[in-house]
Every structure is written in structure tokens, then in C-alpha cells.
N, C-alpha and C. Protein backbone atom coordinates (compact mmCIF):
# COMPACT_ATOMS: atom_id res chain seq x y z
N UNK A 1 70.77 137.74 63.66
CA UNK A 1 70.43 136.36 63.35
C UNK A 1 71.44 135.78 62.37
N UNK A 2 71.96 136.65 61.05
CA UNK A 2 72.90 136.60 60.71
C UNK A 2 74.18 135.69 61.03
N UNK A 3 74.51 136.59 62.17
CA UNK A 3 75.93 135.92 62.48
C UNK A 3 75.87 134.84 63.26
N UNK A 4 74.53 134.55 64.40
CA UNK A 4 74.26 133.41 65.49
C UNK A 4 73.97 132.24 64.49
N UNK A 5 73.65 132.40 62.68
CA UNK A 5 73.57 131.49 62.01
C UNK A 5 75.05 130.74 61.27
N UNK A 6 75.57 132.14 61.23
CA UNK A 6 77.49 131.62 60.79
C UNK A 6 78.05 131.09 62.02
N UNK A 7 77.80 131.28 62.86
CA UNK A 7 78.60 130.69 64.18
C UNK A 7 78.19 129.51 64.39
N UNK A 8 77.12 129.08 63.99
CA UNK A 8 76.50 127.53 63.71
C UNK A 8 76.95 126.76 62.82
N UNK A 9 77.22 127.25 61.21
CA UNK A 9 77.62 126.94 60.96
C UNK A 9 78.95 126.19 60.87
N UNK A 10 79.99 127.93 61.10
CA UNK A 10 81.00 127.06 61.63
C UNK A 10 81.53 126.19 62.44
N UNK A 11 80.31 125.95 63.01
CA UNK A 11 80.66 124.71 63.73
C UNK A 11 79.75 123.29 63.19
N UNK A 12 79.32 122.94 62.32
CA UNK A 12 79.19 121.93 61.89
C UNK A 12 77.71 121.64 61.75
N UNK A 13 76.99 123.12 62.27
CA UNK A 13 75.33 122.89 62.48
C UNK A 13 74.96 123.79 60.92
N UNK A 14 73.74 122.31 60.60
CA UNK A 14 73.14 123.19 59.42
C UNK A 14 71.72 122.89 59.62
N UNK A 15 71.00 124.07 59.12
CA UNK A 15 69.46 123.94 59.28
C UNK A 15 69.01 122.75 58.56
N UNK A 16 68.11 121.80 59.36
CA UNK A 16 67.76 120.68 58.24
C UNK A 16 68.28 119.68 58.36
N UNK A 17 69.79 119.69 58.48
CA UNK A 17 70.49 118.35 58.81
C UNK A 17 70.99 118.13 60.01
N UNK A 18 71.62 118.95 60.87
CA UNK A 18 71.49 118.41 62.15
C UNK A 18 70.75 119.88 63.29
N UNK A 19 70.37 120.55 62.98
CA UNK A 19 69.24 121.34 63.90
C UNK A 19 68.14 122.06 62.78
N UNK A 20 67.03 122.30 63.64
CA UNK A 20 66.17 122.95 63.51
C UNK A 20 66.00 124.05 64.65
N UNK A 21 65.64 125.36 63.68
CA UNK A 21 65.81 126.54 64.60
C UNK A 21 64.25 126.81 64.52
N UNK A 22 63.94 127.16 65.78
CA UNK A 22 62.49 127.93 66.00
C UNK A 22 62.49 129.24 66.07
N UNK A 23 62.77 130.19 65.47
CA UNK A 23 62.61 131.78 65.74
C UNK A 23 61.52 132.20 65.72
N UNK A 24 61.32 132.96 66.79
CA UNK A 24 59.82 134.05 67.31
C UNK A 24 60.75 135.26 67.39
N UNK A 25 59.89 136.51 67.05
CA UNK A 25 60.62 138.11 67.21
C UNK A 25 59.10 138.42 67.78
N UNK A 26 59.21 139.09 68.90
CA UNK A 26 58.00 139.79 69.17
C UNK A 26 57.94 141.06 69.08
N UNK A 27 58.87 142.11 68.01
CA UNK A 27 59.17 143.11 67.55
C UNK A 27 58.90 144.27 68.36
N UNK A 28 59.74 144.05 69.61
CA UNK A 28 59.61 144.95 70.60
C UNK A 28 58.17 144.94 71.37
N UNK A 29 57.22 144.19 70.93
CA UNK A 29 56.06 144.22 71.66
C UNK A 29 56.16 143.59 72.70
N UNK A 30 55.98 143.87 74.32
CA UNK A 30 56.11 143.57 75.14
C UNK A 30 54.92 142.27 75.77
N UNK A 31 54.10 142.52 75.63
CA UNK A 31 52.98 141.58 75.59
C UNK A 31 52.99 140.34 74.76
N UNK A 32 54.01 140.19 73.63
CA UNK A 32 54.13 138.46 73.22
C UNK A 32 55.33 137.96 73.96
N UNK A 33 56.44 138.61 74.84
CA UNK A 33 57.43 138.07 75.69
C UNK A 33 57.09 136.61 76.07
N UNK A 34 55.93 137.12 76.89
CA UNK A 34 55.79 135.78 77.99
C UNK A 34 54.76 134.43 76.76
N UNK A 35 53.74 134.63 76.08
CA UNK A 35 52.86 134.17 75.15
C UNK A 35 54.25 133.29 73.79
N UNK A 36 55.11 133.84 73.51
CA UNK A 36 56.11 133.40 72.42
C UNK A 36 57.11 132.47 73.80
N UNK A 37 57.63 132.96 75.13
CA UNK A 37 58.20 132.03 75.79
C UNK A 37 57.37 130.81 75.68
N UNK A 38 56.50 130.55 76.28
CA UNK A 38 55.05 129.70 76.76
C UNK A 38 55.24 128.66 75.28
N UNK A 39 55.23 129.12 74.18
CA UNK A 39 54.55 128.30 72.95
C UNK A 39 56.55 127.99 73.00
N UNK A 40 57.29 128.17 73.29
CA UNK A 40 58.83 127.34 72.83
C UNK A 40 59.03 126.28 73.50
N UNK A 41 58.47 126.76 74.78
CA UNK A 41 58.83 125.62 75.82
C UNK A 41 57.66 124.39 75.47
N UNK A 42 56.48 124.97 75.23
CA UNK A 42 55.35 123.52 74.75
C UNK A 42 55.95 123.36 73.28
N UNK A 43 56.72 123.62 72.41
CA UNK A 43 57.10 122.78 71.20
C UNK A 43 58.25 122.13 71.89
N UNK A 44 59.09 122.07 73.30
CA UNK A 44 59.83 121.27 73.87
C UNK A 44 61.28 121.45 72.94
N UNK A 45 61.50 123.01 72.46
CA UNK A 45 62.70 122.91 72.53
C UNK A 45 63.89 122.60 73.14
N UNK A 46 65.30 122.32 72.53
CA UNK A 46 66.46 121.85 73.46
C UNK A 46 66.96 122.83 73.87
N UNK A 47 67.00 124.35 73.45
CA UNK A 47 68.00 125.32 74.00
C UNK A 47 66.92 126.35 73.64
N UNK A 48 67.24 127.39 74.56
CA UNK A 48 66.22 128.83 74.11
C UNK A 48 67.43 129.92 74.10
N UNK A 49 67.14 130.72 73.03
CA UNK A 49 67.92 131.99 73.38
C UNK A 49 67.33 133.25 73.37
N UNK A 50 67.31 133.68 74.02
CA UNK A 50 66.97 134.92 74.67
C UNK A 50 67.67 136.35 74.74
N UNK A 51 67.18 137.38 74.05
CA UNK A 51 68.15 138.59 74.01
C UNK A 51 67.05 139.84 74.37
N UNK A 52 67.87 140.55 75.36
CA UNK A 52 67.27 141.15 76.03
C UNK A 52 66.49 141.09 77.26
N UNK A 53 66.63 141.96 78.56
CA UNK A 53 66.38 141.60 79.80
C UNK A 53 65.19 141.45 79.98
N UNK A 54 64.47 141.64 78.84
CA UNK A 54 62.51 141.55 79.56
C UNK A 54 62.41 139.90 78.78
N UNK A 55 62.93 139.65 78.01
CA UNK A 55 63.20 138.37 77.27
C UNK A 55 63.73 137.56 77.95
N UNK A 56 64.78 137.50 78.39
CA UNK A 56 65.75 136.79 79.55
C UNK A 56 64.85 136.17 80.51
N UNK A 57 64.08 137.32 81.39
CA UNK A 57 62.91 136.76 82.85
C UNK A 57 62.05 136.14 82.44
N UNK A 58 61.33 136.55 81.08
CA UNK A 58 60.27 135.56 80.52
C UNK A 58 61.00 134.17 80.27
N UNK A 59 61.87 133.91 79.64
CA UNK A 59 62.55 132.85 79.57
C UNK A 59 62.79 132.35 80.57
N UNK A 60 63.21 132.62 81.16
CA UNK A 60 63.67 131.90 82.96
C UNK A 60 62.73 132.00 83.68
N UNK A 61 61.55 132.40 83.51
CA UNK A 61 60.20 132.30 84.27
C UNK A 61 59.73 130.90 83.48
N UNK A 62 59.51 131.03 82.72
CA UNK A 62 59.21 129.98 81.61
C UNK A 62 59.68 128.15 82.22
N UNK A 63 60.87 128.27 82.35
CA UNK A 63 61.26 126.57 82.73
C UNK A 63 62.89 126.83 82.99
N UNK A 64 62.57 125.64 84.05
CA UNK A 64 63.87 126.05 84.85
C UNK A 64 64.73 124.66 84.75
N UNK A 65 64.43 123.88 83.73
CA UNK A 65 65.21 122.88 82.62
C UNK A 65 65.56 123.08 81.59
N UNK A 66 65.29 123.78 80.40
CA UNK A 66 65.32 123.98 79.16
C UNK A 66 66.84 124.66 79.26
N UNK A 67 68.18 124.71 78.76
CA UNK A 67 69.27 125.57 79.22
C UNK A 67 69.18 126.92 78.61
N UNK A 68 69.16 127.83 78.58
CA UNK A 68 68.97 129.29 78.32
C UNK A 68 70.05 129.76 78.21
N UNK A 69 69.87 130.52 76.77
CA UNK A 69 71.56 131.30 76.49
C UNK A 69 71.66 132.54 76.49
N UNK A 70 71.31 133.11 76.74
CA UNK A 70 70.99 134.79 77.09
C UNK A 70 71.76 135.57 76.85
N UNK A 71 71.32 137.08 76.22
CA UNK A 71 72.12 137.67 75.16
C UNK A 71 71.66 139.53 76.14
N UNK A 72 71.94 139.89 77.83
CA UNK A 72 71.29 141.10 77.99
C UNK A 72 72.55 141.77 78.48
N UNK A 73 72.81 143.04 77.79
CA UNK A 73 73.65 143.77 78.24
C UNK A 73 73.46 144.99 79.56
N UNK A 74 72.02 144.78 79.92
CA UNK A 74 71.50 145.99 81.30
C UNK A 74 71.22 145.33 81.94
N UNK A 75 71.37 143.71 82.60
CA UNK A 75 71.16 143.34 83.65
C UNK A 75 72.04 142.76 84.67
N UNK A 76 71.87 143.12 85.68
CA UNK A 76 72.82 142.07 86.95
C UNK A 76 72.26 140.82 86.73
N UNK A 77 72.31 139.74 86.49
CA UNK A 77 72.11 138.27 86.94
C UNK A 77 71.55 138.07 87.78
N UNK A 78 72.66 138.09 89.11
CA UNK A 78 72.43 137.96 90.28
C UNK A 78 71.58 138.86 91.28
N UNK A 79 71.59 140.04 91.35
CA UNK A 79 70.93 140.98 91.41
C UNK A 79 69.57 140.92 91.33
N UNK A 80 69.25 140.14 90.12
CA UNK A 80 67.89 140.45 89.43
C UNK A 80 67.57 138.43 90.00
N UNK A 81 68.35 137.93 90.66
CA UNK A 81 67.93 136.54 91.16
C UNK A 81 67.68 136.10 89.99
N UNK A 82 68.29 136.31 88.57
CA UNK A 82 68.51 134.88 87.76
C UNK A 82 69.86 133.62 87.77
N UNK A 83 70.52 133.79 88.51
CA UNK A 83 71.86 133.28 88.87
C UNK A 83 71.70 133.08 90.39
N UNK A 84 72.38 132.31 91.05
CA UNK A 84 73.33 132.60 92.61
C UNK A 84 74.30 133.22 92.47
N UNK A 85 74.99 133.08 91.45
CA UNK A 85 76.40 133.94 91.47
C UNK A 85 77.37 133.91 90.25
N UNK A 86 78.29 134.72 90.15
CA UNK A 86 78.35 134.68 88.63
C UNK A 86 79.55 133.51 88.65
N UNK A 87 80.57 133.03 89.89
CA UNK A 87 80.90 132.08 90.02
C UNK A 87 80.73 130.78 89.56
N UNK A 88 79.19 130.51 90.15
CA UNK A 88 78.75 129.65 90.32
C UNK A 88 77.36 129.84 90.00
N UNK A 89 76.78 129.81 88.55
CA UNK A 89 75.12 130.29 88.37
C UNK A 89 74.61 129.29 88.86
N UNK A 90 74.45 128.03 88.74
CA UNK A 90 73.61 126.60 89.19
C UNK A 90 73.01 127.34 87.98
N UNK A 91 71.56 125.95 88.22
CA UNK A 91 70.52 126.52 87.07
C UNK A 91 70.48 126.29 85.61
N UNK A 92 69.59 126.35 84.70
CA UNK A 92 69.56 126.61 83.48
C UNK A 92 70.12 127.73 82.96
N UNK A 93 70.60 128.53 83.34
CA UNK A 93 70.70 129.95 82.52
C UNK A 93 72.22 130.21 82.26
N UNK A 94 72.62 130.66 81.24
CA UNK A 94 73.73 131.00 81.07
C UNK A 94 74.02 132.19 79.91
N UNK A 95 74.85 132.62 79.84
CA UNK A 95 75.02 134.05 78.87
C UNK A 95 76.12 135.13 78.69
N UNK A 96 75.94 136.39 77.86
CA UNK A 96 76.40 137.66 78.18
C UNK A 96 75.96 138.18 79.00
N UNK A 97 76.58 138.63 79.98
CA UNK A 97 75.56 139.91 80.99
C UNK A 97 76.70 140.89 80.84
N UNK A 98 76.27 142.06 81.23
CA UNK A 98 77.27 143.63 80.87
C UNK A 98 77.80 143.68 82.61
């Protein structure tokens, strides 16, 4: 969280004055995934980020407007039908994939 907060910074974003960050950790508990997606998308955030592949599908199950920045190093994209292609994702979703 650290550094996704310096990388904001350096670019001109500060908490308070021009964004507000919503962070949820569901501390590896698998069962607030989808319950913590659900409550981001009804506070109508502008961007979600997402780390980790069980995080990622909840997110992209979640709304298929919101743009999604995704942070999973064990998943195919495409493969797993969150993309068409890594070409060409269409879609909300965008990210690291391994």
C-alpha cells in the first residue's frame, strides 16, 4: 500500500485533495472477496484495484463498468475469460498478469 501510495503521489494525487482512497483487506479471508467487492461498487467508486486472482473475478464479476486495475501474478486473463485477448482486452479490466 506503501508504494501504490508514493506512485500517487508522484504523480500529483494526494489523499484529501484530489482523491479519496477506499481500502478494504479481507485478510486472506475468502468469504469477504465477493461481500467487500459488492459494498465498492455500491459506494460507486471510479477505479477498483484488485490484487490477487480470487480478488480479480470478484471484481470483474462485480461490474463490468467500473475500470479495474489488477495486480495477479497466477492467472491467464484470457484463459480464465477475463480479457478477449491480451492484444486487445475490450472491457473494464486491465493489469499485471504473469
Amino acid at each position: 500500500m506503501a508504494a501504490f501510495l508514493d506512485g500517487l503521489r508522484s504523480k500529483g494525487y494526494a489523499e484529501g485533495r484530489n482523491i479519496t482512497l477506499v481500502a478494504r483487506n479481507a485478510e486472506s479471508n475468502s468469504a469477504q472477496f465477493e461481500p467487500l467487492a459488492k459494498e465498492l461498487i455500491a459506494r460507486k467508486v471510479r477505479v477498483l484495484f484488485a490484487s490477487g486472482p480470487a480478488v480479480v473475478r470478484y471484481a470483474h464479476a462485480a461490474s463490468d463498468t467500473i475500470p479495474i486495475v489488477a495486480m495477479d501474478l497466477e492467472s491467464d486473463p484470457v484463459k480464465d475469460r477475463l480479457v478477449a485477448s491480451i492484444a486487445h482486452p475490450g472491457g473494464n479490466l486491465t493489469g499485471l498478469f504473469f
